[in-house]
Protein backbone atom coordinates (compact mmCIF):
# COMPACT_ATOMS: atom_id res chain seq x y z
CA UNK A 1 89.73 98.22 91.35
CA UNK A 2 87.09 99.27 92.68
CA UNK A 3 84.21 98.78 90.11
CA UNK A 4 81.67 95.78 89.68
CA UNK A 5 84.09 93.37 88.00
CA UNK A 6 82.35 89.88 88.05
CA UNK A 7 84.70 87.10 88.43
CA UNK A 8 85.43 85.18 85.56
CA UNK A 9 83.72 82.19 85.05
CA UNK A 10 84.14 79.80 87.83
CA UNK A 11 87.00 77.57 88.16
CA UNK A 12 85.85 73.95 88.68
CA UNK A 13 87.98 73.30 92.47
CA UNK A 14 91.03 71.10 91.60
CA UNK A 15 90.07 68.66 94.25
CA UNK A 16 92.79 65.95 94.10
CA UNK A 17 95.94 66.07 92.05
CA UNK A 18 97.99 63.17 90.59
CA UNK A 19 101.50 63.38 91.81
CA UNK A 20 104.51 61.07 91.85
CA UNK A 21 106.07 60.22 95.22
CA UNK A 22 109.75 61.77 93.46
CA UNK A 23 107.96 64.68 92.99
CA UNK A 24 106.58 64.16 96.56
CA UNK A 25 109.98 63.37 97.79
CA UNK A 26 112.12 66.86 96.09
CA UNK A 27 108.85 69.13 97.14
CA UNK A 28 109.61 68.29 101.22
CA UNK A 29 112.79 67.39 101.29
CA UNK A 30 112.01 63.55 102.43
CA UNK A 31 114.27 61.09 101.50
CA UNK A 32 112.16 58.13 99.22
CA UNK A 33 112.59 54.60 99.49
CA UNK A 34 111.04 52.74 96.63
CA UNK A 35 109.31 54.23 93.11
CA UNK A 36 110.24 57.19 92.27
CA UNK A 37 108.02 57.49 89.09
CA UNK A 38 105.13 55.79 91.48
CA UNK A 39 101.86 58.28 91.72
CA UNK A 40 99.80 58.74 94.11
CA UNK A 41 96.51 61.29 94.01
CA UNK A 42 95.03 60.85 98.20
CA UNK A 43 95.76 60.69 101.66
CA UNK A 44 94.28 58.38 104.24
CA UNK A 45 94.33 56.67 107.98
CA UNK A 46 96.79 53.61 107.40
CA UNK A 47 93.87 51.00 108.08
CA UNK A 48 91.75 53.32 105.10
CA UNK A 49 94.31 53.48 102.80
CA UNK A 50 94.22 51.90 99.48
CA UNK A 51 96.40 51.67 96.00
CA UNK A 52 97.11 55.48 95.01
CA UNK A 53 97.30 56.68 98.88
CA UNK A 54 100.05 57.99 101.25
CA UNK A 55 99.83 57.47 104.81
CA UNK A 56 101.90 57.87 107.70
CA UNK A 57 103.21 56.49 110.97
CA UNK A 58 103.78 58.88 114.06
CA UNK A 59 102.71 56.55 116.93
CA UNK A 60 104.16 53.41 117.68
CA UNK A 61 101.24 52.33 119.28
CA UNK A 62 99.95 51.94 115.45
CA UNK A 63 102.88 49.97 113.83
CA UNK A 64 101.37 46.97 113.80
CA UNK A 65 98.58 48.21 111.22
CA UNK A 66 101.75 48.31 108.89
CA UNK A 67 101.18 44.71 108.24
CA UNK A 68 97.58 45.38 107.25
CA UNK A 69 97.51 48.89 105.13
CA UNK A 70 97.38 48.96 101.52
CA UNK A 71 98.58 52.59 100.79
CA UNK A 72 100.81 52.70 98.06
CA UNK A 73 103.65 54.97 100.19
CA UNK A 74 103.80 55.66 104.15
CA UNK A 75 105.40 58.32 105.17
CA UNK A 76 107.77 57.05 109.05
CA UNK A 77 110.53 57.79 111.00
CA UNK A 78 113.50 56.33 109.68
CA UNK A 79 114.07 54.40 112.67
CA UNK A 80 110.42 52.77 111.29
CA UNK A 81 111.68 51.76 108.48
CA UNK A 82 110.64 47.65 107.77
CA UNK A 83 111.63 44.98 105.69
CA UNK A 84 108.78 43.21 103.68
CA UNK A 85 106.15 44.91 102.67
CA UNK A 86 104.79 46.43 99.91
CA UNK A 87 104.64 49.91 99.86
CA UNK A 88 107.07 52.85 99.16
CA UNK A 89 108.78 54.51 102.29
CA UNK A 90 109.10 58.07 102.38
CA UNK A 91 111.24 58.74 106.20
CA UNK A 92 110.84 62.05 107.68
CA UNK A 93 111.92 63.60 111.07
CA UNK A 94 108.31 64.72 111.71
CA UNK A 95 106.05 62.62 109.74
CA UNK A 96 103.01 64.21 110.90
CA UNK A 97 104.09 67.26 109.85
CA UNK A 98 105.51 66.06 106.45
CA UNK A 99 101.86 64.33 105.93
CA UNK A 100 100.37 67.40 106.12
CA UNK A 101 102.72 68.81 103.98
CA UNK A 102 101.13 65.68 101.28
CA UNK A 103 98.42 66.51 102.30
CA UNK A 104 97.91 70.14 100.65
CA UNK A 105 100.34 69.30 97.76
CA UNK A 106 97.71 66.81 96.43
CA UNK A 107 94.83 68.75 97.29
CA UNK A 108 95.25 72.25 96.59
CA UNK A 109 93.38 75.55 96.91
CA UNK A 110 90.88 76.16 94.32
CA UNK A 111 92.88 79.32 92.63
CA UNK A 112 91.23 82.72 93.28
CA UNK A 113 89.04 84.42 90.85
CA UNK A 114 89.71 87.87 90.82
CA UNK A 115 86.40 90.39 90.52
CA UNK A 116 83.72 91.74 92.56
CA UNK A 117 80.28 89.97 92.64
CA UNK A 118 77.23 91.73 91.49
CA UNK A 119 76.08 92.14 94.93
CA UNK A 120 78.91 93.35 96.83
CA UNK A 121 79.09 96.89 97.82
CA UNK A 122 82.36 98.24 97.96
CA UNK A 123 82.43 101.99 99.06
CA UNK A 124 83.76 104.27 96.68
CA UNK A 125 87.58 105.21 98.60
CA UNK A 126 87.56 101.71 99.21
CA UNK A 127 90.78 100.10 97.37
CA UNK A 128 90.79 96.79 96.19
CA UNK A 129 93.35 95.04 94.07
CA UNK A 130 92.86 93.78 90.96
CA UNK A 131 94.15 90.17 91.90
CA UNK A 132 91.67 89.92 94.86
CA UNK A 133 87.96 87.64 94.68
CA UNK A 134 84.73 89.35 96.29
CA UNK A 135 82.04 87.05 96.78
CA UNK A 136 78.48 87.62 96.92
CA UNK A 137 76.80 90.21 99.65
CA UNK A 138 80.50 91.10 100.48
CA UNK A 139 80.24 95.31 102.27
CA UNK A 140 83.71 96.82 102.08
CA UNK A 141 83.45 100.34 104.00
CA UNK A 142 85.04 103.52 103.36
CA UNK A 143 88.77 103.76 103.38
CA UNK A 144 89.12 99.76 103.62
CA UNK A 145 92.07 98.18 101.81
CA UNK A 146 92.30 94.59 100.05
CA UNK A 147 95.47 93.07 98.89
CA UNK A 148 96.17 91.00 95.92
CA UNK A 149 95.22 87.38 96.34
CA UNK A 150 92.63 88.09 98.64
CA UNK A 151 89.56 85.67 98.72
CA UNK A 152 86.48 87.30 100.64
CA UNK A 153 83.92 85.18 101.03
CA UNK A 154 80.22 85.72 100.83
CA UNK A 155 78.54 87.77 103.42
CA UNK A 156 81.80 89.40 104.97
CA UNK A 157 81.65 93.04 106.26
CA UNK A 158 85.30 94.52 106.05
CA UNK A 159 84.79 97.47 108.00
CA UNK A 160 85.66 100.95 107.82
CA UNK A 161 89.63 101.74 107.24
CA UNK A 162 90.36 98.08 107.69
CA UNK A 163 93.47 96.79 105.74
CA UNK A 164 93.68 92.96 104.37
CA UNK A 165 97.24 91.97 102.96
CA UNK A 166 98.35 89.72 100.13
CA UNK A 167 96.55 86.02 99.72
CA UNK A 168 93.89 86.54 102.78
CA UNK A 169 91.19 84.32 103.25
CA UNK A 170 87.96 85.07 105.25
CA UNK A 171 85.40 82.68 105.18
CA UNK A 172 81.66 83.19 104.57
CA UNK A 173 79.29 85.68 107.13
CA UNK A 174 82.73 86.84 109.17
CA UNK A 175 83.10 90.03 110.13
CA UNK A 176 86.97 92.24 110.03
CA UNK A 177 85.82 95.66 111.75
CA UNK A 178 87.12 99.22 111.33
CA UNK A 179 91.20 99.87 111.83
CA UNK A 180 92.12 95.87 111.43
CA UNK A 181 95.15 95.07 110.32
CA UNK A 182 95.48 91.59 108.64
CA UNK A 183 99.21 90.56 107.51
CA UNK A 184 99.89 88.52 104.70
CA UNK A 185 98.03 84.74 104.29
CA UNK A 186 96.23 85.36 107.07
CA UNK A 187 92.87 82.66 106.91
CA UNK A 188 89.93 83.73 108.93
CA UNK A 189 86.87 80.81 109.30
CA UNK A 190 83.38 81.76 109.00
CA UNK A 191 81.50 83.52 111.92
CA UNK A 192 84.45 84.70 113.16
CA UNK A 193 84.50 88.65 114.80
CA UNK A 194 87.43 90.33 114.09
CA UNK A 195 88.07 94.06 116.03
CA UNK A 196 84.26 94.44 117.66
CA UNK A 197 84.50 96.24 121.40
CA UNK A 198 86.20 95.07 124.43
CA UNK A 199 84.17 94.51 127.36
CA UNK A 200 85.21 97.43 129.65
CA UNK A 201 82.63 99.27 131.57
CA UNK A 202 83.00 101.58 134.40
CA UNK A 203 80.97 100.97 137.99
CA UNK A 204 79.43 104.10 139.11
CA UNK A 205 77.07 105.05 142.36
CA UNK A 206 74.26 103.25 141.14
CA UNK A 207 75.35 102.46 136.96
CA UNK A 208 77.65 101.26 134.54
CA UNK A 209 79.41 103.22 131.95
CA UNK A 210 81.14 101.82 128.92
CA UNK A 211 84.89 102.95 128.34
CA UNK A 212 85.40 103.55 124.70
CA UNK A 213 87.72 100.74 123.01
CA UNK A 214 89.80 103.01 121.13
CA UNK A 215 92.50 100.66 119.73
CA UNK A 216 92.55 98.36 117.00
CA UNK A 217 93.68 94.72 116.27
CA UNK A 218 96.41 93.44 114.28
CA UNK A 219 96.92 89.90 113.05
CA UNK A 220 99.89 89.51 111.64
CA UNK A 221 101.20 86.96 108.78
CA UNK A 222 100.45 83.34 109.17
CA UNK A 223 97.68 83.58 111.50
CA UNK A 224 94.70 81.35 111.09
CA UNK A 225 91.70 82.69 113.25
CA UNK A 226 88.69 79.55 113.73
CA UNK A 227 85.58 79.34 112.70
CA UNK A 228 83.13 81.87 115.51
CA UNK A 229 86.46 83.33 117.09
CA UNK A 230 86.17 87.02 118.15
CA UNK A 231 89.18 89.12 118.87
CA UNK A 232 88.02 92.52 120.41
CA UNK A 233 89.84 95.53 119.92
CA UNK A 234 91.87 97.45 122.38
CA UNK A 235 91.07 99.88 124.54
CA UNK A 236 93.34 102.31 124.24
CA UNK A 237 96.59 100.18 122.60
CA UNK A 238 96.08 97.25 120.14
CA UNK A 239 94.98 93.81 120.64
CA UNK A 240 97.47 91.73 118.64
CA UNK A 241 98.27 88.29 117.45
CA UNK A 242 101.63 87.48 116.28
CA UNK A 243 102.68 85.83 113.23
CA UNK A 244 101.81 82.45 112.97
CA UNK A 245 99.41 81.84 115.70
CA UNK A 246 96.77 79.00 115.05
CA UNK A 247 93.32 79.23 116.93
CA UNK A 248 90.67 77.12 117.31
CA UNK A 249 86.66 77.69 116.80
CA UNK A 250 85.25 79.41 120.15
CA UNK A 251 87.92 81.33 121.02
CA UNK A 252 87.59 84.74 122.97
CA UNK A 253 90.08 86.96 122.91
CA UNK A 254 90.11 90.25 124.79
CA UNK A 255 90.49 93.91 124.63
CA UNK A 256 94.72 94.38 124.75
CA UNK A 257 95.57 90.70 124.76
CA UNK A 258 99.13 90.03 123.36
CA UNK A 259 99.35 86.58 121.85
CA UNK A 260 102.87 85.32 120.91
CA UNK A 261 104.24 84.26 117.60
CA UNK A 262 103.34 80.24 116.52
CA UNK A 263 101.18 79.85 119.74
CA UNK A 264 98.22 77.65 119.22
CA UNK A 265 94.83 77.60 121.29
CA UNK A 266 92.09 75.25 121.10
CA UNK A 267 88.40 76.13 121.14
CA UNK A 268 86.32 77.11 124.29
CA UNK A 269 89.34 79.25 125.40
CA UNK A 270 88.74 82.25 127.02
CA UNK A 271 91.58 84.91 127.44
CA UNK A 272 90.48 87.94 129.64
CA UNK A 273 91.69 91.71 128.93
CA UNK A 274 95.52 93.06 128.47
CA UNK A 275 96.78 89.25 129.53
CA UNK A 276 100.30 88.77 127.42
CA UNK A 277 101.06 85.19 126.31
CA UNK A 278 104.26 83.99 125.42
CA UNK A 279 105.75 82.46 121.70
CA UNK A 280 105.30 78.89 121.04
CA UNK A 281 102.66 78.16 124.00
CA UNK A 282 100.20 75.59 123.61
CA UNK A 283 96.80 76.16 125.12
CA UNK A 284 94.18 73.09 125.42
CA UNK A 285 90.29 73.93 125.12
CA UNK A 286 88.04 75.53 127.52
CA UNK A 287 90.82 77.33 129.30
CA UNK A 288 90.32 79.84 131.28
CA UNK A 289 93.11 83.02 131.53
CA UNK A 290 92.15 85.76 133.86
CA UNK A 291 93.44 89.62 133.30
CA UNK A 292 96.73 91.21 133.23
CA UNK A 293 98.41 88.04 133.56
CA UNK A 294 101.98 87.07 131.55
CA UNK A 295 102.11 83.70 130.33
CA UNK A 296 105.92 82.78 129.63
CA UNK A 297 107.03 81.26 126.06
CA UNK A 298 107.03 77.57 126.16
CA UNK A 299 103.70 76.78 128.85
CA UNK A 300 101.24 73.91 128.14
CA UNK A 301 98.32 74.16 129.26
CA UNK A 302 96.25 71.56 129.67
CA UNK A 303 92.26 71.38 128.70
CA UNK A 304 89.85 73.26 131.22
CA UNK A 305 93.02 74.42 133.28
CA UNK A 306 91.98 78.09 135.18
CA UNK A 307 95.24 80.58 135.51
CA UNK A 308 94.70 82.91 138.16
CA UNK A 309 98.08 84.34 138.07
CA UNK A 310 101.17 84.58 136.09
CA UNK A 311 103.31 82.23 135.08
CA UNK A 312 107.22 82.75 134.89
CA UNK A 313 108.42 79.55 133.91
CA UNK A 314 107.84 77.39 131.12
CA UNK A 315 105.91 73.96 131.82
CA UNK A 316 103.02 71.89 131.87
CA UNK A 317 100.07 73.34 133.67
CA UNK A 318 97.07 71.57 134.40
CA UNK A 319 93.88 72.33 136.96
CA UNK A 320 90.24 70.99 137.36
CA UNK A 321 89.19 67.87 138.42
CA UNK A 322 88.59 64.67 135.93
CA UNK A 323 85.90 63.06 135.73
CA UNK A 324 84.86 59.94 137.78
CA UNK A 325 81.90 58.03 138.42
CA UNK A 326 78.88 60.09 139.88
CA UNK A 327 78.71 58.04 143.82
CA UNK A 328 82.91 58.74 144.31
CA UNK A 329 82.45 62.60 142.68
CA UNK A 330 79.66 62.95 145.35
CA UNK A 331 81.97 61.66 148.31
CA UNK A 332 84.78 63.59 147.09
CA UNK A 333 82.99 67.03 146.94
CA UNK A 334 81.87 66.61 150.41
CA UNK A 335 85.32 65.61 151.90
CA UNK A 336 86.74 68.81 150.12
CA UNK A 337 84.35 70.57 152.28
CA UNK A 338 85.92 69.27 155.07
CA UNK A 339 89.51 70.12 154.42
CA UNK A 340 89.42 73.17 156.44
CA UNK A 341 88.26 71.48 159.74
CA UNK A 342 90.78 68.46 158.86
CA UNK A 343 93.30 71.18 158.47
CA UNK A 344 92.65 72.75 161.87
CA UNK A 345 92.20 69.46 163.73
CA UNK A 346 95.38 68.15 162.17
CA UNK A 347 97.22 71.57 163.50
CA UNK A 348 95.60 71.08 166.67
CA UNK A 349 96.87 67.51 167.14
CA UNK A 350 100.57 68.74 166.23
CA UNK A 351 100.33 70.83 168.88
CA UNK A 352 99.45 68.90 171.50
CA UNK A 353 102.06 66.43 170.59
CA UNK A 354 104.90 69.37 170.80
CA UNK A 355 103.73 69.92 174.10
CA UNK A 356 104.11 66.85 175.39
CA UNK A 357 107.35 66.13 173.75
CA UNK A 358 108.75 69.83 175.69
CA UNK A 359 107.86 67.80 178.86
């Protein structure tokens, strides 16, 4: 479908949705203590709760505002479970995870409207399926591909020979340049740069000259890309994000990065050219990864940590210093510029005291 179809008219957003907590219950498999025909339409913060909301316990250090919420159902470890008080109980392994689970179930997706705005220019071998939404000032280039599902925002240049598949979502003003491969459900925030050039430049005599990024990227399903990411395309081979992956705002990805499936990076990161991270890692914000590194499945890394070389085993990984008041940060930077003369006393010293041990 490639023709001017406007969407049909629009679809008020479902916002909220009345559901009971049995319903609740059979949709994630927790197991319900209390009403079963009880309903519920919100989520909310045990101390904001009120009647009609489900909450949730996943820190001890917050079980005492049990005594004082007033949400209708919390959602808790079984090993939580109390005696007493007035709400429903819904126990889960993971209750964060089950909250979020609530969470969408009561406040669905606004369902897409499948058409093409008046203003979006869609190039004529450009195919896009009848099931998918194009918003306003939407440019879909020659030999570009939308699946079914799809919502493109307003303002989104898919670029040339770029393919999008089933129930995509790219956010208003971002930008999914030429050769990109989307999988399936694949959510992209606004802002975000999807495929523009690696930074690779060769040093002459007396100039640069720029290496042509001649690979592509590919996202695959699952993959939520934040809000003023940018993933730049290989140079020669692909830059690519496994299925599942979840990263922040702010994130900068580089030419031939590999990022492994369900890894999740927070914003500020900065991952530097043909660096391969593991599955399941968990990067804190403002990191900093330097090139052709490997990153083995499993590492944390903590916020503002700087990885200089590879790491082989899984762990916790932290670096930088944390801040303390101004006078003792002052102190301290000037003693760490006496390490090295510490050092070479200390060695000194050590051998003066073999010698006179020898004699």
């Amino acid at each position: 479908m490639n023709s001017k179809t406007p969407p049909s008219d629009p679809v008020p957003s479902p916002g909220p949705r009345q559901l009971t907590l049995g319903e609740l219950a059979s949709a994630t498999g927790m197991d319900l203590d209390g009403g079963a025909e009880t309903a519920v339409d919100r989520v909310a913060s045990l101390l904001e709760a009120g009647p009609g909301a489900v909450s949730f316990l996943a820190n001890t250090r917050y079980r005492r505002q049990l005594a004082q919420t007033r949400a209708t159902a919390v959602i808790l470890h079984p090993s939580e479970a109390v005696e007493g008080y007035p709400f429903c109980m819904l126990y889960s392994r993971n209750p964060y995870f089950d909250f979020a689970r609530v969470a969408r179930l009561l406040n669905p997706l606004p369902a897409v409207q499948p058409g093409i705005a008046s203003s979006a220019v869609v190039a004529a071998d450009a195919r896009v399926d009848a099931a998918a939404e194009i918003g306003e000032g939407v440019v879909v280039q020659s030999g570009a591909a939308i699946g079914p599902g799809c919502r493109i925002g307003p303002g989104v240049v898919i670029g040339s020979d770029a393919r999008l598949g089933a129930d995509c979502r790219v956010e208003a003003n971002a930008a999914i340049l030429a050769g990109v491969r989307l999988g399936d459900r694949v959510h992209v925030q606004a802002g975000a740069v999807i495929g523009s050039d690696g930074f690779g430049f060769a040093r002459g005599e007396h100039h640069w000259e720029a290496v042509p990024q001649l690979g592509a990227v590919i996202i695959e399903d699952d993959v939520c890309i934040g809000a003023n990411t940018t993933v730049d395309r290989g140079s020669q081979g692909d830059t690519v994000i496994e299925q599942g992956c979840k990263l922040d705002n702010l994130v900068q990805v580089a030419h031939n990065v590999r990022i492994g499936a369900h890894t999740v990076i927070a914003a500020n990161t900065g991952i530097s050219g043909s660096t391969v991270i593991g599955s399941c890692c968990t990067i804190g914000g403002a990191v900093g990864i330097a090139g052709h590194l490997e990153i083995a499945a499993g590492t944390t890394l903590t916020g503002m940590a700087m990885v200089t070389g590879s790491i082989t085993e899984p762990g916790i990984y932290s670096s930088g210093v944390p801040a303390s008041p101004n006078r003792e940060w002052r102190r301290n930077a000037v003693r760490f510029g006496q390490l090295e003369g510490l050092v070479r006393r200390v060695e000194q010293l050590e051998k003066t005291l073999g010698a006179g041990d020898k004699e």
